[in-house]
N, C-alpha and C. Protein backbone atom coordinates (compact mmCIF):
# COMPACT_ATOMS: atom_id res chain seq x y z
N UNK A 1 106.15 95.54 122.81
CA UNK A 1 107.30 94.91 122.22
C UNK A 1 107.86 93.83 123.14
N UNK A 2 107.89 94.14 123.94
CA UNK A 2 108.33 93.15 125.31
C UNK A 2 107.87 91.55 125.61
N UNK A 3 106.35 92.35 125.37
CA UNK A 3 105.68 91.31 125.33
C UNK A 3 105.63 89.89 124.23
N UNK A 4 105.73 90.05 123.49
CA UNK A 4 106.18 90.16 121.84
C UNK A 4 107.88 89.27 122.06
N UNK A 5 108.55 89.53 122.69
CA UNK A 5 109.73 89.28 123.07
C UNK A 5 110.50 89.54 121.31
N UNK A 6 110.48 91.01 121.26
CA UNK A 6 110.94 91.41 119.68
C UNK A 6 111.76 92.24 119.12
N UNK A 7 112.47 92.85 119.12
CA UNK A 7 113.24 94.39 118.92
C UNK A 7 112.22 95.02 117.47
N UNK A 8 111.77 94.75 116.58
CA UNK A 8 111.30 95.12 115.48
C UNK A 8 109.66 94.64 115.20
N UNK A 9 109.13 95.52 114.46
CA UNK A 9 107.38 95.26 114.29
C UNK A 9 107.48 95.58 112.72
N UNK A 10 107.06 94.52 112.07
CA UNK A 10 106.40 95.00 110.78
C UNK A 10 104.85 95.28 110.58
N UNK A 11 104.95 96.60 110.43
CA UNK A 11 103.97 97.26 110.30
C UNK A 11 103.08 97.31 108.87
N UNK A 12 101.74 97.06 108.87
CA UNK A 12 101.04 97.31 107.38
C UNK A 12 100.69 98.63 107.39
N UNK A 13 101.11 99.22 106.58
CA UNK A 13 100.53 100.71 106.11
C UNK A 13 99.35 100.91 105.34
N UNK A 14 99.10 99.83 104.82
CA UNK A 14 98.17 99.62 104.05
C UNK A 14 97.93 98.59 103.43
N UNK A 15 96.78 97.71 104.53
CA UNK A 15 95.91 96.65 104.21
C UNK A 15 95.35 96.22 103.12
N UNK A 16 94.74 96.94 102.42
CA UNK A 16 93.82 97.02 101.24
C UNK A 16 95.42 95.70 99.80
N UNK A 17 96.48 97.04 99.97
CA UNK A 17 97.24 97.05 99.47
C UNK A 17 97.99 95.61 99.37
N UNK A 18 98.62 95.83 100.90
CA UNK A 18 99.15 94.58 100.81
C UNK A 18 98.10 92.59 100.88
N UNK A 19 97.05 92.93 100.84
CA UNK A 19 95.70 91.95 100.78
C UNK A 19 95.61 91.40 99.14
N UNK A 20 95.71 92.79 98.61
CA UNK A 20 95.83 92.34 97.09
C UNK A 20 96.92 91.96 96.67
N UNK A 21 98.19 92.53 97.08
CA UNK A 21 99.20 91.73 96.83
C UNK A 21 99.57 89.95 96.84
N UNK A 22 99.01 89.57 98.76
CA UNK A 22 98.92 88.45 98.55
C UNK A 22 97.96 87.57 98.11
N UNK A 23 97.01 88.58 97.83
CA UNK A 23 95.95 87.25 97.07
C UNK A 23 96.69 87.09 95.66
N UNK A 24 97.57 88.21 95.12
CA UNK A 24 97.69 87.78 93.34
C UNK A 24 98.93 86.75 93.73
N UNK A 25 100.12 86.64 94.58
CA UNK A 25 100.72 86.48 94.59
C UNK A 25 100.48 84.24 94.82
N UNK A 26 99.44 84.34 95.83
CA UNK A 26 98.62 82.95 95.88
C UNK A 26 98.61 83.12 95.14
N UNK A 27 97.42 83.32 94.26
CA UNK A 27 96.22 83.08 93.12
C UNK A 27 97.76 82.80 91.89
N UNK A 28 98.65 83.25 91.95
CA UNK A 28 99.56 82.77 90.62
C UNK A 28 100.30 81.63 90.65
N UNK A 29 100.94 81.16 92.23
CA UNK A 29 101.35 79.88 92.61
C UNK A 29 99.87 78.99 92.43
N UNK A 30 98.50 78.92 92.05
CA UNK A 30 97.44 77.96 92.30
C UNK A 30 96.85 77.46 93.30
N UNK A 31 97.44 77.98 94.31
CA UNK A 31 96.93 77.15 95.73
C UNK A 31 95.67 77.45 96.17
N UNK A 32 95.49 78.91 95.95
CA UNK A 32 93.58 79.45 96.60
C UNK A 32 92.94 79.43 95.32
N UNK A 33 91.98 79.68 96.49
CA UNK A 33 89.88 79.93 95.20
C UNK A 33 90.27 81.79 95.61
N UNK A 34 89.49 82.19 94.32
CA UNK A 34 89.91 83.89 94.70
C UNK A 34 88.80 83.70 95.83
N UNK A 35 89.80 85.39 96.49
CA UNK A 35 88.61 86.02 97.71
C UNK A 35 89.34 85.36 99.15
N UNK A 36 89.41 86.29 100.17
CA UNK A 36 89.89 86.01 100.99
C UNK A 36 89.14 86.50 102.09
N UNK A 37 89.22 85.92 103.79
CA UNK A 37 88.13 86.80 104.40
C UNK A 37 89.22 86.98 105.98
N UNK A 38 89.27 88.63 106.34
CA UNK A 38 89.94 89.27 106.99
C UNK A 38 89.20 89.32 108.41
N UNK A 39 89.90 88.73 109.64
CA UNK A 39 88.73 88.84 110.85
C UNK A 39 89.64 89.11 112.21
N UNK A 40 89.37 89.43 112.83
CA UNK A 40 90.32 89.76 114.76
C UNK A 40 90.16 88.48 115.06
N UNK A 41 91.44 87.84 116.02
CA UNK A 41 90.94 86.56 116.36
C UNK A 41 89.79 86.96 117.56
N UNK A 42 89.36 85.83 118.29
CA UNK A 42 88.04 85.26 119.35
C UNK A 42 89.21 84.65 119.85
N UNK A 43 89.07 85.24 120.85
CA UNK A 43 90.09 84.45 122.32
C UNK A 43 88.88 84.30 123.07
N UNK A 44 88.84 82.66 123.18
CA UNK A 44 88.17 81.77 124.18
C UNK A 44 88.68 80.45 124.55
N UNK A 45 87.86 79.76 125.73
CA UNK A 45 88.47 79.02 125.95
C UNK A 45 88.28 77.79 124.89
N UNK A 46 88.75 76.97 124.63
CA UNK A 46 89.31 75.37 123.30
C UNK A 46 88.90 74.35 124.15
N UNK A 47 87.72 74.65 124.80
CA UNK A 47 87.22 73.27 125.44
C UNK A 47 86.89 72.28 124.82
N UNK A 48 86.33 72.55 123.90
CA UNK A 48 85.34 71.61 123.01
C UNK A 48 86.03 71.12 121.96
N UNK A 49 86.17 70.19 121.06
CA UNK A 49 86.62 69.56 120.01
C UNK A 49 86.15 70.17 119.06
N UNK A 50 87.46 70.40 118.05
CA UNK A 50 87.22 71.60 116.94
C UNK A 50 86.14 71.25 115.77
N UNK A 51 85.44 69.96 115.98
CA UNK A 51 84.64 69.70 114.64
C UNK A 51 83.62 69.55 115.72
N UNK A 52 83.16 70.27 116.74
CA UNK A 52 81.88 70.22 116.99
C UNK A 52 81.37 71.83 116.71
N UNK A 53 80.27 71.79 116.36
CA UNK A 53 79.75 73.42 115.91
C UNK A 53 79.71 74.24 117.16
N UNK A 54 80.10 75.52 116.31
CA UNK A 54 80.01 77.21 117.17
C UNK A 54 79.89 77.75 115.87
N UNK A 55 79.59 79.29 116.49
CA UNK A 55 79.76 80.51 115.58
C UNK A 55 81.33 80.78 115.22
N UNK A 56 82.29 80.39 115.46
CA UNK A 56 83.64 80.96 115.03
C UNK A 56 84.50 79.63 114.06
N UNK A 57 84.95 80.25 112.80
CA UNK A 57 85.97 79.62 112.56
C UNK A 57 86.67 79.74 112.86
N UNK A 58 87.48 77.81 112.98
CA UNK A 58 88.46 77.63 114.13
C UNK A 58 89.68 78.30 113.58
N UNK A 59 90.05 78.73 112.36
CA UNK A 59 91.09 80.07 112.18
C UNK A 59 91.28 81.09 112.99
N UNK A 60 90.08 81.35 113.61
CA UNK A 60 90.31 82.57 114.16
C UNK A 60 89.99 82.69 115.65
N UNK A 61 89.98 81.01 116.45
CA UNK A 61 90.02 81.14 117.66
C UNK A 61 91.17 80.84 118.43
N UNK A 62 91.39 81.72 119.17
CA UNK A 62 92.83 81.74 120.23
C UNK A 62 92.67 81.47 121.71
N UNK A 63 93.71 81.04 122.42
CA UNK A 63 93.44 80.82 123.89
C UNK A 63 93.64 82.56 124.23
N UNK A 64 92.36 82.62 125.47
CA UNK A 64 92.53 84.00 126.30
C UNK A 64 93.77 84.49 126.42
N UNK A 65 94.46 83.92 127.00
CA UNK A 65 96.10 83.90 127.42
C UNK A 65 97.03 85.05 126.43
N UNK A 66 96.41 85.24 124.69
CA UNK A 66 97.50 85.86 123.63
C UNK A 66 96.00 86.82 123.46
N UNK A 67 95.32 87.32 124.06
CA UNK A 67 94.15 88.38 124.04
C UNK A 67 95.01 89.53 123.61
N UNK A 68 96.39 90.02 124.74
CA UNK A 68 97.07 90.77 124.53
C UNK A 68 97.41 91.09 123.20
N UNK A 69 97.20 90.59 122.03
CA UNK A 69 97.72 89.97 120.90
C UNK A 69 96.96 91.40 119.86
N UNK A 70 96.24 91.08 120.30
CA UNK A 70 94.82 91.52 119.09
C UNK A 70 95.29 91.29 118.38
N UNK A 71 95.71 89.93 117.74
CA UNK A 71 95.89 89.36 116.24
C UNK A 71 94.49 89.57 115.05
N UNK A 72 94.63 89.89 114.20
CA UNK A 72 94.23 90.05 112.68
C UNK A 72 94.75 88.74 112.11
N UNK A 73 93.56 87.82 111.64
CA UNK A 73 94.29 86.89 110.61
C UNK A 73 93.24 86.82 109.25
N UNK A 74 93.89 86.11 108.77
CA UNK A 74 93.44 86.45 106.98
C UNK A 74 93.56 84.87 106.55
N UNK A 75 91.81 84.86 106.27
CA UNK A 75 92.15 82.91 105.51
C UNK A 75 91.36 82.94 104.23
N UNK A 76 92.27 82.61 103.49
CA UNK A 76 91.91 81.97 102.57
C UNK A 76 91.61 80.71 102.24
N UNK A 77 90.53 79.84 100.81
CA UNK A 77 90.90 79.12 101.00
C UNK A 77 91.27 78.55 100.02
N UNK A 78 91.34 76.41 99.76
CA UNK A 78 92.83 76.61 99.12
C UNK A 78 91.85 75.20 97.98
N UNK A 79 92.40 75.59 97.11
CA UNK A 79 91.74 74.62 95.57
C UNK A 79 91.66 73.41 96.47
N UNK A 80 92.27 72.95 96.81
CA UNK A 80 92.08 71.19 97.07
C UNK A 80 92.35 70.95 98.76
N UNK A 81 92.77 69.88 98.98
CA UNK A 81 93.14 69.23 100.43
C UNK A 81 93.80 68.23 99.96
N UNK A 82 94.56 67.39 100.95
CA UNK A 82 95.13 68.32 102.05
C UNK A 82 95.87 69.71 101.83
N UNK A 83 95.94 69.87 102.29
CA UNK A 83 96.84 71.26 102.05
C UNK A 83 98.38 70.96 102.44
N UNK A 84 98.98 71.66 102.16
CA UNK A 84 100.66 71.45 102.96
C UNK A 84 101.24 73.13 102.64
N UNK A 85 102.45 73.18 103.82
CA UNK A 85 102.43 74.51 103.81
C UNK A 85 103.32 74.71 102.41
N UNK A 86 103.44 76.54 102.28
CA UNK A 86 104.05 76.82 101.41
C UNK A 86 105.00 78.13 101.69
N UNK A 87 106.17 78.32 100.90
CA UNK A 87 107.04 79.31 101.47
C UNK A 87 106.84 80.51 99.88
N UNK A 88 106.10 81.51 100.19
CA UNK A 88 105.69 82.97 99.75
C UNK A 88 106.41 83.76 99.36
N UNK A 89 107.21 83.64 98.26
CA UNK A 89 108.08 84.98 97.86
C UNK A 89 107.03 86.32 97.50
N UNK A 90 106.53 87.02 97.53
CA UNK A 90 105.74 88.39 97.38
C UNK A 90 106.49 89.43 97.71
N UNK A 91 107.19 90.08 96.97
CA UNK A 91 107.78 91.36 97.36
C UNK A 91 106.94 92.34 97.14
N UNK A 92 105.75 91.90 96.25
CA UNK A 92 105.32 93.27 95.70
C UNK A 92 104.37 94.19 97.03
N UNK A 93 104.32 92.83 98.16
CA UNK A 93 103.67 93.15 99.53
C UNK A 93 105.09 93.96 100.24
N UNK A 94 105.90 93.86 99.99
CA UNK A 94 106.51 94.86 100.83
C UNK A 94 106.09 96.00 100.69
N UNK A 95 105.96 96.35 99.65
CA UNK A 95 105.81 97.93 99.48
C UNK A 95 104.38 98.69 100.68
N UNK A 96 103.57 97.75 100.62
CA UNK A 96 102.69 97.99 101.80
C UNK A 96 102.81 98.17 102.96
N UNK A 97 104.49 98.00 103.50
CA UNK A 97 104.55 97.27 104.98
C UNK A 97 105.97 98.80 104.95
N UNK A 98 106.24 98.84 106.54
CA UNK A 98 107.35 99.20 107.23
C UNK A 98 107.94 98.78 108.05
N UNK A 99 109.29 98.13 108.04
CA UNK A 99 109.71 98.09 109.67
C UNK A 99 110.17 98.44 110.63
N UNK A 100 109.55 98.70 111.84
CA UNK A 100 109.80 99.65 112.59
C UNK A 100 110.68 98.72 114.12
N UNK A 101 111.63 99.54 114.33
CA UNK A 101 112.67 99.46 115.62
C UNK A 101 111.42 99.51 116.88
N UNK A 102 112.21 99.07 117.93
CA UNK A 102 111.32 99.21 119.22
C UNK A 102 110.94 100.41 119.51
N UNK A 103 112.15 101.44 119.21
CA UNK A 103 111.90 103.03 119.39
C UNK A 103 111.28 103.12 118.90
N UNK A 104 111.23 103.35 117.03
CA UNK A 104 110.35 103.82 116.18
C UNK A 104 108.84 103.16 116.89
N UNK A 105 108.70 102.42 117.23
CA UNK A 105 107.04 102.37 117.47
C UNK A 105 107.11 102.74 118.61
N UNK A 106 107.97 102.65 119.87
CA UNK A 106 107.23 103.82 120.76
C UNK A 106 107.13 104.97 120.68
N UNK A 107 107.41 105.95 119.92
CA UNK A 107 107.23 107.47 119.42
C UNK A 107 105.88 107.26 118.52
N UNK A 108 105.54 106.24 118.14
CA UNK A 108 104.19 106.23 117.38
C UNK A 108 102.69 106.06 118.45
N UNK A 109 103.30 105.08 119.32
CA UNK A 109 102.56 104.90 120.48
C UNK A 109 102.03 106.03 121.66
N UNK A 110 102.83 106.99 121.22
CA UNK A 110 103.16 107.87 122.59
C UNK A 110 101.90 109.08 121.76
């Protein structure tokens, strides 16, 4: 948590759950192609210029530095380009999620 610099963690209880949530919840605003693909980031180093080839999409590469992280990210992708961002009302993804106090997750941790 510290690390994090956070008092609170929202927690997924269930992935599956809340995955389908936000794909219907895209898929009804128009912005994605169905199907989404779920991966841990690759913390390495960003030496190289992002349009020269590797094995990793650049979604899911991070500097060493947020390793601590073990981030999970989720990309979809999106009918057209450019893209521009968008702000996600989905409640029906709450129901998947909890949020937990600094305490509450260290008694989970322990």
């Amino acid at each position: 948590m510290e690390a994090f610099e956070s008092d609170t963690v929202l927690r997924i209880d269930d992935i599956n759950g809340f995955l389908n949530a936000l794909n219907y919840c895209l898929r009804k605003k128009g912005n994605i192609r169905p199907g989404h693909r779920a991966a841990k980031c690759i913390y390495i180093e960003q030496s190289s210029h992002h349009s020269k080839p590797n094995n990793h999409h650049p979604a899911l590469m991070k500097d060493p530095s947020y390793e601590y992280q073990q981030e999970v990210r989720v990309i979809w992708e999106p009918r057209k380009t450019p893209i521009e961002p968008i702000i996600l009302n989905c409640k029906a993804a709450s129901r998947f999620c909890s949020l937990l106090s600094g305490e509450e997750l260290n008694k989970h941790l322990k």
